[in-house]
C-alpha atoms as a PDB file:
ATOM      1  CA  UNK A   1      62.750 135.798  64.564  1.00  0.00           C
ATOM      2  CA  UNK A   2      64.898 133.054  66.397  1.00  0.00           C
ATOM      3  CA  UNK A   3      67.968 131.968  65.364  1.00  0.00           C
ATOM      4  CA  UNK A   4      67.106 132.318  61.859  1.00  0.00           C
ATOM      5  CA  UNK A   5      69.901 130.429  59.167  1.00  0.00           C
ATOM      6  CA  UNK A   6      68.720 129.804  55.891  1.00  0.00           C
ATOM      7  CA  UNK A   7      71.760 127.497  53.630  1.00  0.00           C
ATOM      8  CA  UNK A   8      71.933 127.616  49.862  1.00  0.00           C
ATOM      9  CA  UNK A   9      72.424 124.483  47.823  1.00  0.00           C
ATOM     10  CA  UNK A  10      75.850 126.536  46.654  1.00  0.00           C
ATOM     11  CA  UNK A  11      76.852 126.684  50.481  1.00  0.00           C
ATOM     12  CA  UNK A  12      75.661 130.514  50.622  1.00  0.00           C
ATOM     13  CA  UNK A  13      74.890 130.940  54.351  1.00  0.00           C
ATOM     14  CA  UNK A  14      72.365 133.654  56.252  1.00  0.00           C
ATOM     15  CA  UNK A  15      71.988 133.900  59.855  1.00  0.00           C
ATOM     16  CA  UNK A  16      71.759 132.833  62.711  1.00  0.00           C
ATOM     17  CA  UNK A  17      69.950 135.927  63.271  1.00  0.00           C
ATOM     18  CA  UNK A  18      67.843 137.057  65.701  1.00  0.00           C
ATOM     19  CA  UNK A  19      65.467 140.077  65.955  1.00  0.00           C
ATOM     20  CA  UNK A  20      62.484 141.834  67.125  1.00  0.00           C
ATOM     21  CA  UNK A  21      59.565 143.943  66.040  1.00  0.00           C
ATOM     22  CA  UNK A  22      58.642 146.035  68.546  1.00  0.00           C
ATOM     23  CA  UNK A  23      54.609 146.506  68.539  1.00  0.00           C
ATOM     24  CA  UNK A  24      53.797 150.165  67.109  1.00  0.00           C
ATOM     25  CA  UNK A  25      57.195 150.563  65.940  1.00  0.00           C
ATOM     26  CA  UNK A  26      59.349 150.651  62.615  1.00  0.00           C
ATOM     27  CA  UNK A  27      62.510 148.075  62.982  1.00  0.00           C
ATOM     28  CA  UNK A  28      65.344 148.857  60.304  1.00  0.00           C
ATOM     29  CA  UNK A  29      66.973 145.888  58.139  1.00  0.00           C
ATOM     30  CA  UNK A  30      70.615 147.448  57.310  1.00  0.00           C
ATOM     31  CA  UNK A  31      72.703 146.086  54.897  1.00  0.00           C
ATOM     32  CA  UNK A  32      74.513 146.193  51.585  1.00  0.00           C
ATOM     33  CA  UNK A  33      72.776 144.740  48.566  1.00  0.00           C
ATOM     34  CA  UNK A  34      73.317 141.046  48.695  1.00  0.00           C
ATOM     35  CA  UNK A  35      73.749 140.790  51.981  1.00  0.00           C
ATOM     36  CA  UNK A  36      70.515 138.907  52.891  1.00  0.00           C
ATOM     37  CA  UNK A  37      68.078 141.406  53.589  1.00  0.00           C
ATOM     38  CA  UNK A  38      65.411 140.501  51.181  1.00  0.00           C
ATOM     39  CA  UNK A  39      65.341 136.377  52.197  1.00  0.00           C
ATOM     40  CA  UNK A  40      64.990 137.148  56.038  1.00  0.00           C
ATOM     41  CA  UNK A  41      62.265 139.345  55.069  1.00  0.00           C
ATOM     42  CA  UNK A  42      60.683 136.204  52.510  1.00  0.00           C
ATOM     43  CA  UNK A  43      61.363 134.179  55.730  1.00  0.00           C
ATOM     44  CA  UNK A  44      59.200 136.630  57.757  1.00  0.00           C
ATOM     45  CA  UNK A  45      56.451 136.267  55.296  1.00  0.00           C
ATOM     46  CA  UNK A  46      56.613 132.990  54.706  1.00  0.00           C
ATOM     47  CA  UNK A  47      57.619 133.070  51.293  1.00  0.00           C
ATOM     48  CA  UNK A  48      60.024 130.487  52.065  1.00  0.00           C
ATOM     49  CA  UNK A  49      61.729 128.598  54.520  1.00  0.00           C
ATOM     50  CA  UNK A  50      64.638 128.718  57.037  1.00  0.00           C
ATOM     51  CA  UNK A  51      67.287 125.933  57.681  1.00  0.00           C
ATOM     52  CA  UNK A  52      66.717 126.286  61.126  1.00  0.00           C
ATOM     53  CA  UNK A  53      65.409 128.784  63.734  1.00  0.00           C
ATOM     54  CA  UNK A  54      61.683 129.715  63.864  1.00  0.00           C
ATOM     55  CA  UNK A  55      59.861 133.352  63.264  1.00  0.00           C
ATOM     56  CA  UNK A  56      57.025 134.194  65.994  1.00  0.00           C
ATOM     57  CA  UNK A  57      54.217 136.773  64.029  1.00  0.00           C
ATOM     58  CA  UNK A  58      52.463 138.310  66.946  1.00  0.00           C
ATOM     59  CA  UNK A  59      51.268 134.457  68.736  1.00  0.00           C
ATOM     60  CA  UNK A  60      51.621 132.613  65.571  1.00  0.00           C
ATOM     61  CA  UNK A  61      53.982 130.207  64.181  1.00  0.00           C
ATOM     62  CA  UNK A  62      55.233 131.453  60.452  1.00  0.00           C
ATOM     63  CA  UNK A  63      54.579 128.237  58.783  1.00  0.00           C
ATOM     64  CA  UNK A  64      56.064 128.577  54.649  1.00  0.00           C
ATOM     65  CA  UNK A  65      53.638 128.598  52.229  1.00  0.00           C
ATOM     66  CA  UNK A  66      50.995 129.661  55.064  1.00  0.00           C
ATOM     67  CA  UNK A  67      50.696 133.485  54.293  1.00  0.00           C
ATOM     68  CA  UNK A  68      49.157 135.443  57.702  1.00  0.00           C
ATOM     69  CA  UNK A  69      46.534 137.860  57.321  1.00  0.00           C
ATOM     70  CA  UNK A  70      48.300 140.107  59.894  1.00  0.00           C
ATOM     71  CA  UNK A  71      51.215 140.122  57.680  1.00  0.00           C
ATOM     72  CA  UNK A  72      51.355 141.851  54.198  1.00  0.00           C
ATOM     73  CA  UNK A  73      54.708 143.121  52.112  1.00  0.00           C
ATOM     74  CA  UNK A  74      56.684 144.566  49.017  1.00  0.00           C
ATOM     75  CA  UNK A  75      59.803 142.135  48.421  1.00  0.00           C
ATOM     76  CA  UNK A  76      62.215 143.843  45.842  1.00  0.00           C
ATOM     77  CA  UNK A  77      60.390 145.594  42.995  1.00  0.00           C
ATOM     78  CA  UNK A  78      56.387 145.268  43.432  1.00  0.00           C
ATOM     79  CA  UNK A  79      55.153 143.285  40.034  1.00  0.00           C
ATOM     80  CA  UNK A  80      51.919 144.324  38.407  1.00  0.00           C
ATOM     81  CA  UNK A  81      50.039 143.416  34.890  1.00  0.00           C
ATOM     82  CA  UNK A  82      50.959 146.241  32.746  1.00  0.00           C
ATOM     83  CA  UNK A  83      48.093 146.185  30.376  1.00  0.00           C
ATOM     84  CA  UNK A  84      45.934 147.167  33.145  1.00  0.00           C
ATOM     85  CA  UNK A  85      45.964 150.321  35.018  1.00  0.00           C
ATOM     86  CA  UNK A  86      46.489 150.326  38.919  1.00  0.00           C
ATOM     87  CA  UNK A  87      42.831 150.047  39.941  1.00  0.00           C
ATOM     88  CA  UNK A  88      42.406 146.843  37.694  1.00  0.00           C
ATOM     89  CA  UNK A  89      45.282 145.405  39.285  1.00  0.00           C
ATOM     90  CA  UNK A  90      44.485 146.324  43.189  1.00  0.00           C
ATOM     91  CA  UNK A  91      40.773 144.630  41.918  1.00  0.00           C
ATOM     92  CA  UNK A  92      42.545 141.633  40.620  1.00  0.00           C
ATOM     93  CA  UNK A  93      44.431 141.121  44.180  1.00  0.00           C
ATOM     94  CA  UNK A  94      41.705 141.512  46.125  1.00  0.00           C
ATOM     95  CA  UNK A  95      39.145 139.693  43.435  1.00  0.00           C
ATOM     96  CA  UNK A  96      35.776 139.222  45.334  1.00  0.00           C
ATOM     97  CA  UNK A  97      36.238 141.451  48.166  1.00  0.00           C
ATOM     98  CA  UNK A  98      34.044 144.352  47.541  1.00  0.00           C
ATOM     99  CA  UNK A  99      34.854 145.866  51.234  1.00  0.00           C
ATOM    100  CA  UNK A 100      38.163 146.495  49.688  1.00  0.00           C
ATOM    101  CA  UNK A 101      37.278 147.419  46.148  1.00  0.00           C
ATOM    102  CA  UNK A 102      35.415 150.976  48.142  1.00  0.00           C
ATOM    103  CA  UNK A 103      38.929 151.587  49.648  1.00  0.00           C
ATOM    104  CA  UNK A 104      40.837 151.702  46.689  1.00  0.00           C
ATOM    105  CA  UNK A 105      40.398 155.601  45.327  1.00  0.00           C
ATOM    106  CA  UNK A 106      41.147 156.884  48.762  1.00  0.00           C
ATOM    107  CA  UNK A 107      44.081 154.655  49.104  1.00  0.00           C
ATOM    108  CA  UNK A 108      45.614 155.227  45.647  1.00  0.00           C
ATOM    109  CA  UNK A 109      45.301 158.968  46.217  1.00  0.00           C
ATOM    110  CA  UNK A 110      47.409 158.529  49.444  1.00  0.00           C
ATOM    111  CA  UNK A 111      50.165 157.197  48.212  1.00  0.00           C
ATOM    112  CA  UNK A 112      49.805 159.848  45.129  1.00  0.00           C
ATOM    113  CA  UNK A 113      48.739 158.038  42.342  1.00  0.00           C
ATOM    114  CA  UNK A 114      44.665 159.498  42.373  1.00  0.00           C
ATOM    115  CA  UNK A 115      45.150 161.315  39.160  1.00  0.00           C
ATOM    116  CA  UNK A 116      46.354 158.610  37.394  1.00  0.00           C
ATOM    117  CA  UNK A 117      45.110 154.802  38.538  1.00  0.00           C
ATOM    118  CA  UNK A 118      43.123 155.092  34.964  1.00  0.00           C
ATOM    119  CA  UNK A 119      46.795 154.720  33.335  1.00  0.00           C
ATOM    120  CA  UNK A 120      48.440 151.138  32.581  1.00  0.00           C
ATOM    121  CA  UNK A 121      50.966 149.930  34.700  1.00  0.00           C
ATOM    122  CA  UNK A 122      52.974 150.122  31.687  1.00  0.00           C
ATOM    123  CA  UNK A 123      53.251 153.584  31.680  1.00  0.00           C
ATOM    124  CA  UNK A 124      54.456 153.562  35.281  1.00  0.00           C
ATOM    125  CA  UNK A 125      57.811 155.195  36.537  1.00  0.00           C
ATOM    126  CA  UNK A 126      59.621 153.072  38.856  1.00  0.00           C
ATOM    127  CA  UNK A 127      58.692 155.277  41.098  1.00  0.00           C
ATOM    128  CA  UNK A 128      54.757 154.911  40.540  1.00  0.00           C
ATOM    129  CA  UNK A 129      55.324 151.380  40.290  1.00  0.00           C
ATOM    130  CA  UNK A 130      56.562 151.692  44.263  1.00  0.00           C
ATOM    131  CA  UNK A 131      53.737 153.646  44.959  1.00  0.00           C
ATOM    132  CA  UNK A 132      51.463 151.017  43.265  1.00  0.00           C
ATOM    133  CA  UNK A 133      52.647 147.934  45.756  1.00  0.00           C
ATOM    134  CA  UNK A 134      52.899 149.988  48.766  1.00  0.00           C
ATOM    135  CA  UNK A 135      49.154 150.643  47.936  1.00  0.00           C
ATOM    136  CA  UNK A 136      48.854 147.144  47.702  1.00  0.00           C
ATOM    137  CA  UNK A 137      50.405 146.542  50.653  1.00  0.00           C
ATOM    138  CA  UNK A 138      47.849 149.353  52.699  1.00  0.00           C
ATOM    139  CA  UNK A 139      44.841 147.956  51.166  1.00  0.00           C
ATOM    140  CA  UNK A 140      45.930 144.602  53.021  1.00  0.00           C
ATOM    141  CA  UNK A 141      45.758 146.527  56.478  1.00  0.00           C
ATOM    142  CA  UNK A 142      47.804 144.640  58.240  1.00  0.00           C
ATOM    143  CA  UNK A 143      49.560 144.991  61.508  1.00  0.00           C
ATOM    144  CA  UNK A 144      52.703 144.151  60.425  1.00  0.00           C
ATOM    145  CA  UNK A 145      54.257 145.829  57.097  1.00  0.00           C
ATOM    146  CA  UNK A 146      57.149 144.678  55.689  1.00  0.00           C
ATOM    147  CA  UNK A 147      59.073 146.977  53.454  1.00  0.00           C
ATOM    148  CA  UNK A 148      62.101 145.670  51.072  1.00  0.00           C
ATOM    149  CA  UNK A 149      63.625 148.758  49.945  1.00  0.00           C
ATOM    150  CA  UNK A 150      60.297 151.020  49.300  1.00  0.00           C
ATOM    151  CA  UNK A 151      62.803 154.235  48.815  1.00  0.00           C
ATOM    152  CA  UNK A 152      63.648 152.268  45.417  1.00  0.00           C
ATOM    153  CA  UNK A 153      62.416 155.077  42.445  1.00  0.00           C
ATOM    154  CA  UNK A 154      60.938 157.432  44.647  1.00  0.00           C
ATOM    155  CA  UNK A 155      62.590 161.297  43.735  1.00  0.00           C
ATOM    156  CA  UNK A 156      63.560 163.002  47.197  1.00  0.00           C
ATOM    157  CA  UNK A 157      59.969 164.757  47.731  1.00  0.00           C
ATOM    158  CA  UNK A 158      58.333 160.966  47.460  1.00  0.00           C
ATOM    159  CA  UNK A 159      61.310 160.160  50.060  1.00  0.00           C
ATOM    160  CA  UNK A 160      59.712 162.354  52.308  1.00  0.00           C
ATOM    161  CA  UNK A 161      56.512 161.438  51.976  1.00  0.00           C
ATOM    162  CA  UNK A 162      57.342 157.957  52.576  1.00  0.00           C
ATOM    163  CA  UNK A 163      58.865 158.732  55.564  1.00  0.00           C
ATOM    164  CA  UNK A 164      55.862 160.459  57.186  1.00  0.00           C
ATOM    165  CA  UNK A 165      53.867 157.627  55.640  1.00  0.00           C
ATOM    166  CA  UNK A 166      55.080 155.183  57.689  1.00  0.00           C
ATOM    167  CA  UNK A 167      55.408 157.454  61.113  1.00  0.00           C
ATOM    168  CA  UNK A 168      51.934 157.723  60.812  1.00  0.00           C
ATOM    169  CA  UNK A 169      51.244 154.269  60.166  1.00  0.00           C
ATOM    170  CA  UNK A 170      53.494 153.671  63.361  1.00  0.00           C
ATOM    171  CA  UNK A 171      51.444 156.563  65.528  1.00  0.00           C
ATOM    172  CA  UNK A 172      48.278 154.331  64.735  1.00  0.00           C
ATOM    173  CA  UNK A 173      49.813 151.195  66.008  1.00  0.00           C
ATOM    174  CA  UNK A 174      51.006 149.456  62.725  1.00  0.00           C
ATOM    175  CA  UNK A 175      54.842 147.688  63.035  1.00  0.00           C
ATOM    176  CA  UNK A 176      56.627 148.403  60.284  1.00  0.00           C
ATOM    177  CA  UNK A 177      59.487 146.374  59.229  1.00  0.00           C
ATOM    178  CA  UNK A 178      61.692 147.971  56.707  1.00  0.00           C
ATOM    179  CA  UNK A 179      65.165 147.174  54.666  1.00  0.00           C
ATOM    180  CA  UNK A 180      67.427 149.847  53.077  1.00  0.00           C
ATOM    181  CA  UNK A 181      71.361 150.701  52.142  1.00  0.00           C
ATOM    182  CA  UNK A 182      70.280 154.176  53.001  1.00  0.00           C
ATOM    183  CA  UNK A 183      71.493 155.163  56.381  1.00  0.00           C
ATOM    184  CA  UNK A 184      70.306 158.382  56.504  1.00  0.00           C
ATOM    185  CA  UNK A 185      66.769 157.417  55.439  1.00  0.00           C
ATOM    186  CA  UNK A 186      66.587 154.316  58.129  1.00  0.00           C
ATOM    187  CA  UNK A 187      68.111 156.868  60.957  1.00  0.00           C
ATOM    188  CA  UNK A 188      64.832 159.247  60.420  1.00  0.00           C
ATOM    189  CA  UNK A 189      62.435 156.885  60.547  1.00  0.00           C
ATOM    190  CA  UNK A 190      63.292 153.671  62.477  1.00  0.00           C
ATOM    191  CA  UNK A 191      63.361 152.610  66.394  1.00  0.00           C
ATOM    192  CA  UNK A 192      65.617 149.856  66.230  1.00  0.00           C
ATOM    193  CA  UNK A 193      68.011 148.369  63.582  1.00  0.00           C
ATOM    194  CA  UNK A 194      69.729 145.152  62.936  1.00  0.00           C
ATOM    195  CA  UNK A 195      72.880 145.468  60.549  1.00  0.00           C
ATOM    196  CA  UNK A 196      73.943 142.720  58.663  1.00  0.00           C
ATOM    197  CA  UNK A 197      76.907 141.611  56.582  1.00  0.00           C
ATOM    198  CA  UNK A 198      77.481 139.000  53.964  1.00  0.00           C
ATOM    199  CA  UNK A 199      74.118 136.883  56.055  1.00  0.00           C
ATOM    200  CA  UNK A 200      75.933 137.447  59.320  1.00  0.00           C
ATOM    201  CA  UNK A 201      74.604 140.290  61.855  1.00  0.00           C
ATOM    202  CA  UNK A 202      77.099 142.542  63.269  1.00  0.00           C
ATOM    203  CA  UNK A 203      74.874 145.378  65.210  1.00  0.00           C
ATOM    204  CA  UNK A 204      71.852 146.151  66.714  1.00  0.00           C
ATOM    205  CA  UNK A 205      70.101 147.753  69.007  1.00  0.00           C
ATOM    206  CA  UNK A 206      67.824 151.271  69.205  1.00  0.00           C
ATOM    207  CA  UNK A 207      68.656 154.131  66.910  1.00  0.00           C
ATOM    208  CA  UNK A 208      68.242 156.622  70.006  1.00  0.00           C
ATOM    209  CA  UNK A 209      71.302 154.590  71.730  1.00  0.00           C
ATOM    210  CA  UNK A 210      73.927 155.509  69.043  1.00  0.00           C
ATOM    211  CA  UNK A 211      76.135 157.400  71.570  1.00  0.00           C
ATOM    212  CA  UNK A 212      79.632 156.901  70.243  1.00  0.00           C
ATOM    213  CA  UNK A 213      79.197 157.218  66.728  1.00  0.00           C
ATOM    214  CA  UNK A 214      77.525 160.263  64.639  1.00  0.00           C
ATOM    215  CA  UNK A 215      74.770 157.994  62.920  1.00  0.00           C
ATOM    216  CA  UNK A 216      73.960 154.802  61.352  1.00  0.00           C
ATOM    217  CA  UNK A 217      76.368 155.480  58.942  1.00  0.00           C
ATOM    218  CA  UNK A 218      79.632 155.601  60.826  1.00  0.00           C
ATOM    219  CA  UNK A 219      78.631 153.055  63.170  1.00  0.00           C
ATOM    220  CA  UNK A 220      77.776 150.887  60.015  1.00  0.00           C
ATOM    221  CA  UNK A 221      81.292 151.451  57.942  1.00  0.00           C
ATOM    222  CA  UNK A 222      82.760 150.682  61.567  1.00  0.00           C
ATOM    223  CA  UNK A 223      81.325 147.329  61.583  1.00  0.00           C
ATOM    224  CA  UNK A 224      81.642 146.341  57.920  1.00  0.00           C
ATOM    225  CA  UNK A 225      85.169 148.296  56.731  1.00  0.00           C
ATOM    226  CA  UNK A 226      88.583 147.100  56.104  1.00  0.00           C
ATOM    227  CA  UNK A 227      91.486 149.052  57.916  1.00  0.00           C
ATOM    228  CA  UNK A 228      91.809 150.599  54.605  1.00  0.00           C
ATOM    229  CA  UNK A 229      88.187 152.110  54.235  1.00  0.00           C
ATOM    230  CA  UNK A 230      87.879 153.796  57.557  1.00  0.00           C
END
């Protein structure tokens, strides 16, 4: 991503920003909610457009409206039919691809709903609705996951689970691109991070690097705080 701004017809402004996913790595988004996290991650996917700059996905122009097959992702809260159960629904994104439809029981007991992809949607916690469009997302195999917030509903063991999720998915070569608030979580698992405040970045660099502060978190409330707050 180059230079990214996206402008709102109310004058709401994001960007420039700039960043870089790192092949085999996990890049962390950080920001408040609201501050434009989600919509540089639609940009990414080409869900929609920028004002100006341009996003590079591996050698390929992101063009908007031109979804990449090495791209797949979970913006906000994953939606789903509720009157069918998570195996319809994985069948009904990948409709016709058979290859796919064989992956599906291994997949949905990996991210812990095996016992229970017979049950509607609507019977789904938040939390098993997360694990339903990160599913989603896997069954895509691409190279480059992007991740809006997949802590969202998920009880501290599913936390952890998620976080050796995507290590693993990182060990095997997969770039993972993932937004939170959570500071703590992001410092576990990511490489690099880009924070960003009210659309404008304010840090970044790699996690390992943090020498004068005692995590994301301080550095963070450094950045974004009023005299006040610190």
């Amino acid at each position: 991503m180059e230079e990214v701004t996206k402008v709102y017809s109310n004058g709401q402004t994001i960007g420039p920003v700039s960043m870089t996913v790192r092949s085999g790595s996990c890049f962390g988004l950080i920001g408040a909610n609201g501050a434009g996290k989600s919509t540089l991650m639609r940009v990414v996917l080409g869900l929609t457009g920028s004002t100006e700059g341009s996003v590079l996905l591996f050698t390929d122009l992101v063009v908007p409206g031109v979804p990449s097959p090495r791209a797949s992702g979970m913006i906000e809260e994953p939606q789903f039919f509720r009157w069918m159960n998570a195996t319809e629904n994985l069948r009904a994104v990948f409709a016709g691809r058979r290859e796919v439809y064989d992956q599906i029981p291994a997949v949905l007991d990996e991210v812990g709903l095996g016992e229970v992809g017979g049950r509607p949607v609507r019977a789904f916690s938040q939390g098993m609705r997360q694990r339903l469009g990160l599913a989603r997302v896997l069954l895509a195999d691409p190279d480059l996951l992007v991740l809006d917030e997949p802590t969202n509903g998920l009880d501290p063991l599913g936390i952890r689970w998620l976080r050796g999720l995507i290590r693993r998915l990182v060990d095997d070569g997969k770039s993972v691109l993932l937004s939170s608030h959570l500071l703590h979580e992001v410092q576990q698992v990511a490489d690099d991070y880009l924070m960003i405040d009210r659309g404008s970045a304010v840090a970044h660099g790699r996690v390992r690097d943090i020498e004068h502060f005692s995590g994301l978190e301080d550095l963070y409330l450094s950045k974004i705080a009023g005299p006040d707050d610190r």
